[in-house]
PDB file of N, CA and C in Angstrom:
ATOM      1  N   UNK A   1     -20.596 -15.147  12.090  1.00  0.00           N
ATOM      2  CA  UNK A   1     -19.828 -14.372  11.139  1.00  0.00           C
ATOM      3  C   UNK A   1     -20.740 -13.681  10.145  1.00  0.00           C
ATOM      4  N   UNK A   2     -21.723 -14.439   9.964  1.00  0.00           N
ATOM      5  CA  UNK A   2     -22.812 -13.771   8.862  1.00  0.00           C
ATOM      6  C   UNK A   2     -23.535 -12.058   9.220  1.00  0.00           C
ATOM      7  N   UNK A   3     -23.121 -12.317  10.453  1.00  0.00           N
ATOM      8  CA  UNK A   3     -24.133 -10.768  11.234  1.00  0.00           C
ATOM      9  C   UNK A   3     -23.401 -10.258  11.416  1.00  0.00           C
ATOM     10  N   UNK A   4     -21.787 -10.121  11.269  1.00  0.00           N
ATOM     11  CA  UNK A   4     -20.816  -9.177  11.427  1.00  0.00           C
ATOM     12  C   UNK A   4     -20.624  -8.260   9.962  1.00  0.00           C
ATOM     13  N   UNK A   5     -20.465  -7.531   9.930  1.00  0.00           N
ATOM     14  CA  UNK A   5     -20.187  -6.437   8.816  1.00  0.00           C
ATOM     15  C   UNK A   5     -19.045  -7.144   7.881  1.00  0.00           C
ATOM     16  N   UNK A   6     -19.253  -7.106   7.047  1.00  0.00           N
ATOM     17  CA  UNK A   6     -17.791  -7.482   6.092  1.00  0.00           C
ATOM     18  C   UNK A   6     -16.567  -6.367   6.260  1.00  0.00           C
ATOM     19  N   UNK A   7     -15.697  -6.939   6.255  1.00  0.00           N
ATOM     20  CA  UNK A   7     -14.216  -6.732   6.718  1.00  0.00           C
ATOM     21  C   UNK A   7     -13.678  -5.700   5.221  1.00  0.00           C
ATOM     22  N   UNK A   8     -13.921  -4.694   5.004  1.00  0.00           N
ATOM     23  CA  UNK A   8     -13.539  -3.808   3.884  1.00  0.00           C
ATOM     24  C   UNK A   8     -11.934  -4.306   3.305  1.00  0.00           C
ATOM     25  N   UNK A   9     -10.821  -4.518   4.531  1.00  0.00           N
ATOM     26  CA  UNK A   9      -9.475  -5.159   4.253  1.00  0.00           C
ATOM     27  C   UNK A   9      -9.417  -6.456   3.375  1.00  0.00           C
ATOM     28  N   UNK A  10     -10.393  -7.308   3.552  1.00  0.00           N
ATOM     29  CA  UNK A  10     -10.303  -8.108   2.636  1.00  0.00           C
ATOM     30  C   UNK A  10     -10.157  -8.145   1.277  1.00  0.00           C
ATOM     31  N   UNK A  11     -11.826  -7.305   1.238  1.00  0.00           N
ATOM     32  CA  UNK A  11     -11.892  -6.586  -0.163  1.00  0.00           C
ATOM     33  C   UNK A  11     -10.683  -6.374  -0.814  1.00  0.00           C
ATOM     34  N   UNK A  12     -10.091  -5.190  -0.206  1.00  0.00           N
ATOM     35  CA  UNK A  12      -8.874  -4.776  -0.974  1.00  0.00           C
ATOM     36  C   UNK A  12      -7.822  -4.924  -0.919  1.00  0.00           C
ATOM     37  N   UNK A  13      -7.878  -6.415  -0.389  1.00  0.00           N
ATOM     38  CA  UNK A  13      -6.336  -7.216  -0.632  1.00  0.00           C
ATOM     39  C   UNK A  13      -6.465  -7.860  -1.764  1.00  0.00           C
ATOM     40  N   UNK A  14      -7.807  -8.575  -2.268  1.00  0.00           N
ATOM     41  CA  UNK A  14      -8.307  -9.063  -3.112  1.00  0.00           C
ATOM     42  C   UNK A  14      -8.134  -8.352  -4.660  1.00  0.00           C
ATOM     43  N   UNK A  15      -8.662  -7.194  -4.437  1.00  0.00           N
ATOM     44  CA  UNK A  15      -8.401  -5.918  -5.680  1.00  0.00           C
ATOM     45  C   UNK A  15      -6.991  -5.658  -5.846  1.00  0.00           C
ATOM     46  N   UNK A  16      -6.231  -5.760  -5.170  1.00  0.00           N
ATOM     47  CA  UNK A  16      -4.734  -5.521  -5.022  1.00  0.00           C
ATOM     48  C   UNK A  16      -4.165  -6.948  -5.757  1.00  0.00           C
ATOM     49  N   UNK A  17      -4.833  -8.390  -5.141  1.00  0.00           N
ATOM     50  CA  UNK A  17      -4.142  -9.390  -6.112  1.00  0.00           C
ATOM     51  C   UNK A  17      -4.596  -8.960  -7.108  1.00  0.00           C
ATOM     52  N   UNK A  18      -5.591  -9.044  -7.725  1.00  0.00           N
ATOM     53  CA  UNK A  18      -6.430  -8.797  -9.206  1.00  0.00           C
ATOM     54  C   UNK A  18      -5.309  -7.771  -9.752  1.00  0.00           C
ATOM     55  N   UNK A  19      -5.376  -6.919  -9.621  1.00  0.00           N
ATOM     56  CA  UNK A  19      -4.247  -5.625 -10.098  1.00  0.00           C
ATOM     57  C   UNK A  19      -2.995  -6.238 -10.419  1.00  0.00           C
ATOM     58  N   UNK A  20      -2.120  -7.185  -9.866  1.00  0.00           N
ATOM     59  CA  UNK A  20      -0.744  -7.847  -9.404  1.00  0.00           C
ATOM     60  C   UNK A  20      -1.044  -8.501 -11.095  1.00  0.00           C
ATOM     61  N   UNK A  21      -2.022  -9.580 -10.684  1.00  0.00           N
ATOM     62  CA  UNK A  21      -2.779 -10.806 -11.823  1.00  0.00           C
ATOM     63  C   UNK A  21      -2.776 -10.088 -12.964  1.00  0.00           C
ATOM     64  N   UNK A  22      -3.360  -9.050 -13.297  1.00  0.00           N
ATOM     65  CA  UNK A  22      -3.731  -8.539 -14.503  1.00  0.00           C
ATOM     66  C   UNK A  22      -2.327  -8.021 -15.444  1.00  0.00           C
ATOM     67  N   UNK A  23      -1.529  -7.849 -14.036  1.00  0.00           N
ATOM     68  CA  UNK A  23      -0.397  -7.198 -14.744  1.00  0.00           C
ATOM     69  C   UNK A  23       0.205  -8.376 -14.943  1.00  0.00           C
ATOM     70  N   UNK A  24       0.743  -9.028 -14.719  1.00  0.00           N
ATOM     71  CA  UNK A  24       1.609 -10.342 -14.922  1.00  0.00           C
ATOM     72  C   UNK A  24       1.025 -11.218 -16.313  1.00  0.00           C
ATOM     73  N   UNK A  25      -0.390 -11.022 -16.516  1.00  0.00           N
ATOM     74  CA  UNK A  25      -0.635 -11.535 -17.801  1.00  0.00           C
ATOM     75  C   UNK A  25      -0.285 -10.390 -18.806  1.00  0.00           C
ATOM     76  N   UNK A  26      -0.713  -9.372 -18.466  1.00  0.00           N
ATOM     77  CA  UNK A  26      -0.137  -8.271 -19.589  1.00  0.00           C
ATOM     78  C   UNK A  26       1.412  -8.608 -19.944  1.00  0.00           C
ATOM     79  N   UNK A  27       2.048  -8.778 -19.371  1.00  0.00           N
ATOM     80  CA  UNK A  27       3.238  -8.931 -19.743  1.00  0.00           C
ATOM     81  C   UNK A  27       3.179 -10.094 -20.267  1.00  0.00           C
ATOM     82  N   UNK A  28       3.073 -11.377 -19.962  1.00  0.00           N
ATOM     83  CA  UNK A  28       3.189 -12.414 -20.576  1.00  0.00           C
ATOM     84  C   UNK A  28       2.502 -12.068 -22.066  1.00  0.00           C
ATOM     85  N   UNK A  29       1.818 -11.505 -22.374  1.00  0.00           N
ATOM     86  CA  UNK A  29       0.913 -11.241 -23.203  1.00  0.00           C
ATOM     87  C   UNK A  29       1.592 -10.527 -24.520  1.00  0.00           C
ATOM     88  N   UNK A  30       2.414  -9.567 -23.796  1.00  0.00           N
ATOM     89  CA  UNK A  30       3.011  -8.367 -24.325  1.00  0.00           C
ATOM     90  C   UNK A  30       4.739  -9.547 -24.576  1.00  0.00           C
ATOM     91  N   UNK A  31       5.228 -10.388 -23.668  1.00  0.00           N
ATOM     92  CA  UNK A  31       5.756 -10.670 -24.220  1.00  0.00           C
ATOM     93  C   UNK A  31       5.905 -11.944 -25.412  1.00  0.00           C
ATOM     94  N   UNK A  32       4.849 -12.322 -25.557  1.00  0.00           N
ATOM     95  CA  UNK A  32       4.161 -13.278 -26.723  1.00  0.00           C
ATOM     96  C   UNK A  32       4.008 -12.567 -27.631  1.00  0.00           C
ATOM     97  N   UNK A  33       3.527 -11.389 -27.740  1.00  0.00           N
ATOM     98  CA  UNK A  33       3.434 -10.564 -29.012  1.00  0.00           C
ATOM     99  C   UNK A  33       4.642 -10.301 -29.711  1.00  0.00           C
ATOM    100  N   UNK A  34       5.403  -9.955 -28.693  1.00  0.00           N
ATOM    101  CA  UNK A  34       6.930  -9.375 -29.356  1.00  0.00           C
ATOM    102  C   UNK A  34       7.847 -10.608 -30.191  1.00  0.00           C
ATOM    103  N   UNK A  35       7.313 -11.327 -29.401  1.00  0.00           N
ATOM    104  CA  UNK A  35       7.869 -12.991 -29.754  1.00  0.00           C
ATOM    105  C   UNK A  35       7.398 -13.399 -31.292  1.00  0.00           C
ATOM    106  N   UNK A  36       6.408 -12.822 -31.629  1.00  0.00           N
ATOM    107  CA  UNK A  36       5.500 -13.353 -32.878  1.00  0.00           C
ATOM    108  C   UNK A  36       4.705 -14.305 -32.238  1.00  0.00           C
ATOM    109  N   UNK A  37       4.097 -14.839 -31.551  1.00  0.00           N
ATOM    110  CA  UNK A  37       3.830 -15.535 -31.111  1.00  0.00           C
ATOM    111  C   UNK A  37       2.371 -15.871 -30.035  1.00  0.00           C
ATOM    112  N   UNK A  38       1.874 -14.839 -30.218  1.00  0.00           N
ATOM    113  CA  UNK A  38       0.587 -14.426 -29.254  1.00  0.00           C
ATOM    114  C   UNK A  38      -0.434 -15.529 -29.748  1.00  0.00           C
ATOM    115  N   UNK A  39      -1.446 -15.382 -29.012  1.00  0.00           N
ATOM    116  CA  UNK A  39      -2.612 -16.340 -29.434  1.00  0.00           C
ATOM    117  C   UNK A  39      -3.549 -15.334 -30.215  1.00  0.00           C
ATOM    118  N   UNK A  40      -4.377 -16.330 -31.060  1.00  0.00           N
ATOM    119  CA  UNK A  40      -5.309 -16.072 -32.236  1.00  0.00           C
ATOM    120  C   UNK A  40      -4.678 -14.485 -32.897  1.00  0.00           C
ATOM    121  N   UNK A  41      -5.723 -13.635 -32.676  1.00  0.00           N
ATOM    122  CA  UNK A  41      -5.405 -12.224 -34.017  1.00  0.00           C
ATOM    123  C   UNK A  41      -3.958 -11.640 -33.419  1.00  0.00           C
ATOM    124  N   UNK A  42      -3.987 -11.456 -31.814  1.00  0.00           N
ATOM    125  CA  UNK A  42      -2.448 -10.837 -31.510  1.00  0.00           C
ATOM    126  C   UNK A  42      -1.010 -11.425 -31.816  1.00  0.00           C
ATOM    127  N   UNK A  43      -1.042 -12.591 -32.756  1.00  0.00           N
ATOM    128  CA  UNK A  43       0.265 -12.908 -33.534  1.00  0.00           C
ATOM    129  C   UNK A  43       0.724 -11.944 -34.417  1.00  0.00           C
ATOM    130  N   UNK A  44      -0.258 -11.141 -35.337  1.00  0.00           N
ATOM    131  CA  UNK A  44       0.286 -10.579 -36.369  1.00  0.00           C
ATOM    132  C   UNK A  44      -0.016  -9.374 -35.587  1.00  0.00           C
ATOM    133  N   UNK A  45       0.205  -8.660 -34.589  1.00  0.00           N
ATOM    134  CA  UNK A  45       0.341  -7.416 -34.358  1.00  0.00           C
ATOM    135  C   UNK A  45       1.562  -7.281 -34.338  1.00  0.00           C
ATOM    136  N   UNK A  46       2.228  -5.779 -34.425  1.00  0.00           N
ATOM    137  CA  UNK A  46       3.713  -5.923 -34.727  1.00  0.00           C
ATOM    138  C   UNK A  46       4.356  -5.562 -33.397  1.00  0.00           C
ATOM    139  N   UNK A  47       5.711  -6.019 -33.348  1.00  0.00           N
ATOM    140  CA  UNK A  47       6.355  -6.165 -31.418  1.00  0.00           C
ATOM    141  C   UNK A  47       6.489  -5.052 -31.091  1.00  0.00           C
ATOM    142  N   UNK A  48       6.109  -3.819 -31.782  1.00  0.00           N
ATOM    143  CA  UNK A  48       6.546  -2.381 -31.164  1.00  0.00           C
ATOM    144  C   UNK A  48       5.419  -2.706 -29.815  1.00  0.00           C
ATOM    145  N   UNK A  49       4.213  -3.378 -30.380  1.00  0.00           N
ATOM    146  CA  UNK A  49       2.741  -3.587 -29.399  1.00  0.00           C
ATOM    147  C   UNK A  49       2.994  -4.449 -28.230  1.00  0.00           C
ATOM    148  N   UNK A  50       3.749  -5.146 -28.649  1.00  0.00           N
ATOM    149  CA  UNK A  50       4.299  -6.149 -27.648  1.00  0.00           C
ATOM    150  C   UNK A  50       4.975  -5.334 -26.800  1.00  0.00           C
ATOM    151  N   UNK A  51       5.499  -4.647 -27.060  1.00  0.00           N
ATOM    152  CA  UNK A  51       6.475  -3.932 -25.794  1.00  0.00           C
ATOM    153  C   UNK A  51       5.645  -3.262 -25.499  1.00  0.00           C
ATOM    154  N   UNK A  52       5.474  -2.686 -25.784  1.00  0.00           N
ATOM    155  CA  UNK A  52       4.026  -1.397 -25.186  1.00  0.00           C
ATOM    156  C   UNK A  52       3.324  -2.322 -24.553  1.00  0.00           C
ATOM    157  N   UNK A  53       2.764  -3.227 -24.180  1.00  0.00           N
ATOM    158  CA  UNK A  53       1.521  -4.229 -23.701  1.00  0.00           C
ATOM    159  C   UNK A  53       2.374  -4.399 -22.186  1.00  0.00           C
ATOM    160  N   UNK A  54       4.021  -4.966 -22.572  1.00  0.00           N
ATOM    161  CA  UNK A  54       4.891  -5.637 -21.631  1.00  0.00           C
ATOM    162  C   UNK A  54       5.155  -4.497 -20.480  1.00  0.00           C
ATOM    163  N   UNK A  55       5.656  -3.018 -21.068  1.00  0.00           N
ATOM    164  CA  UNK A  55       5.538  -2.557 -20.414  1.00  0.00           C
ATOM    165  C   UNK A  55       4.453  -1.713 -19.730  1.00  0.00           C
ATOM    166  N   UNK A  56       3.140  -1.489 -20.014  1.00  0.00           N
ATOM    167  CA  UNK A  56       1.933  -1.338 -19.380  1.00  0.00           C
ATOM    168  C   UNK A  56       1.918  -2.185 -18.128  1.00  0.00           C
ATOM    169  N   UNK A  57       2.108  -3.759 -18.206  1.00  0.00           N
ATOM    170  CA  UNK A  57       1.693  -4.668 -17.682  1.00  0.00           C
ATOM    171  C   UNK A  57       2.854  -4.394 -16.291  1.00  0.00           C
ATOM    172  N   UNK A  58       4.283  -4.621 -16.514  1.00  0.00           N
ATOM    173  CA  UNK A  58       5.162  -3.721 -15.418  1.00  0.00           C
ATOM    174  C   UNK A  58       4.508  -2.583 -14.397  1.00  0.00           C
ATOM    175  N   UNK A  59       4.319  -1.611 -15.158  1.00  0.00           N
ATOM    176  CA  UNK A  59       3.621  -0.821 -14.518  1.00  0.00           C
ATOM    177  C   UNK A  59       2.233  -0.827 -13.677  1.00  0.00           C
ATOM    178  N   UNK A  60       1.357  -2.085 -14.486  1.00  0.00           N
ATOM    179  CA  UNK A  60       0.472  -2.383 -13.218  1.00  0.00           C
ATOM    180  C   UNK A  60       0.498  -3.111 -12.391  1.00  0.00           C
ATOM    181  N   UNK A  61       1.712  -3.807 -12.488  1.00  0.00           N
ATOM    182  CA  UNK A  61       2.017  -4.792 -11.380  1.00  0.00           C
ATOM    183  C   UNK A  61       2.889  -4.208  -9.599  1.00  0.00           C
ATOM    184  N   UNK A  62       3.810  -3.168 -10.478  1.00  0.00           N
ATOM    185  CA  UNK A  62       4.841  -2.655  -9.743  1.00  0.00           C
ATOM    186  C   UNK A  62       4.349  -1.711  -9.487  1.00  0.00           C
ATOM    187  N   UNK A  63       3.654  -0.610  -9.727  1.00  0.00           N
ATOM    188  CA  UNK A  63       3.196   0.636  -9.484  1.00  0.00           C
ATOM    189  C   UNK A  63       2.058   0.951  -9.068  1.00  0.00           C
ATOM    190  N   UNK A  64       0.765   0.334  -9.591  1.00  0.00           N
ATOM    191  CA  UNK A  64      -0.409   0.671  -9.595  1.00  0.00           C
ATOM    192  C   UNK A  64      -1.148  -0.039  -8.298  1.00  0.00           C
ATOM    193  N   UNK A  65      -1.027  -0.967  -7.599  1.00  0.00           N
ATOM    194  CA  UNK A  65      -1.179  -1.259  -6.843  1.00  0.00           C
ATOM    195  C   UNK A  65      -1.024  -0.315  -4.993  1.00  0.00           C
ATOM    196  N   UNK A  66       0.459   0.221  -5.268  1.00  0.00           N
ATOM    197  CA  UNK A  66       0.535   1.144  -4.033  1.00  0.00           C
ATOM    198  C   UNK A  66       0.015   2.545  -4.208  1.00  0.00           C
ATOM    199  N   UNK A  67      -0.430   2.497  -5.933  1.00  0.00           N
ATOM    200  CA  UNK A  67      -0.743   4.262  -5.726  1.00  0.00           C
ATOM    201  C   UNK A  67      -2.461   3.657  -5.597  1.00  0.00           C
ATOM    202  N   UNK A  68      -3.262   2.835  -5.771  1.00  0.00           N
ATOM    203  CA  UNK A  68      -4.751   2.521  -5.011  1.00  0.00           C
ATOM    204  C   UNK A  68      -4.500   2.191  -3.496  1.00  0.00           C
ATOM    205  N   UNK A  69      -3.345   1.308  -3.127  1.00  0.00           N
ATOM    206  CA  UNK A  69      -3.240   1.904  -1.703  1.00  0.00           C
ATOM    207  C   UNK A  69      -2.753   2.637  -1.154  1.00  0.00           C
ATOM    208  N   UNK A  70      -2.222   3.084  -1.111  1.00  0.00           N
ATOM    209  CA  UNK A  70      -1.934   4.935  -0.956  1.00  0.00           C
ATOM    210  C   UNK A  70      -3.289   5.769  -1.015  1.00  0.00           C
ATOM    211  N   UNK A  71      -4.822   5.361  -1.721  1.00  0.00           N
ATOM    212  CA  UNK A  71      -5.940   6.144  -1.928  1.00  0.00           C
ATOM    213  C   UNK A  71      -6.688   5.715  -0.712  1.00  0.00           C
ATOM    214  N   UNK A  72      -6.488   4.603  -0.479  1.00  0.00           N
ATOM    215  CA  UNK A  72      -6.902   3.737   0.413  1.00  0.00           C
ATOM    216  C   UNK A  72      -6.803   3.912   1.911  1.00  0.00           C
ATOM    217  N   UNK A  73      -5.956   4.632   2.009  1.00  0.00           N
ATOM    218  CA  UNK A  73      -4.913   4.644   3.206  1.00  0.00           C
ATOM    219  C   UNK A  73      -5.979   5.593   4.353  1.00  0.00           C
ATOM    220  N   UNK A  74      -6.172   5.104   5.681  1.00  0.00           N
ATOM    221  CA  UNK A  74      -7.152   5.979   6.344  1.00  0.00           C
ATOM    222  C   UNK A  74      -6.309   7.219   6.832  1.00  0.00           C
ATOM    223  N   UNK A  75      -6.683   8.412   6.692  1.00  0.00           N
ATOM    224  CA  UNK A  75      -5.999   9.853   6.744  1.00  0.00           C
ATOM    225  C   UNK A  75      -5.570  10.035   8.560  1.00  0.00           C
ATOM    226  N   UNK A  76      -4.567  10.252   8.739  1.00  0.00           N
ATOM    227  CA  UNK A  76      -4.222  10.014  10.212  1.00  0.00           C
ATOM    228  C   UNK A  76      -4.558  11.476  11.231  1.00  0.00           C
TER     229      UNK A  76
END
């Protein structure tokens, strides 16, 4: 397996969880803020930020993922 080429698909199933991951904490994140409730300095940010964070984090979970695969995609 070592002398075979690495498998590029892996890669970017991997980048695709990471993307999923990142977004799912954004939201948790975003929704801790709104809550009052975030850890260390993001408690006292105010929840307009929290929503803005929550919904960023939506969007990279649900969206951003098929438009890098969609870039990805080998041209037929």
């Amino acid at each position: 397996m070592s002398d075979q080429a690495r498998d590029p698909a892996m890669g970017r199933y991997f980048a695709l969880q990471a993307v999923r991951a990142s977004g799912a904490v954004l939201v948790l994140l975003g929704v801790l803020v709104q809550a009052g409730k975030g850890p260390g300095p993001l408690a006292e940010l105010p929840p307009l930020v929290g929503i803005v964070l929550a919904l960023a984090g939506l969007w990279d979970f649900f969206f951003l993922p098929r438009i890098v695969a969609r870039r990805w995609r080998t041209p037929e």
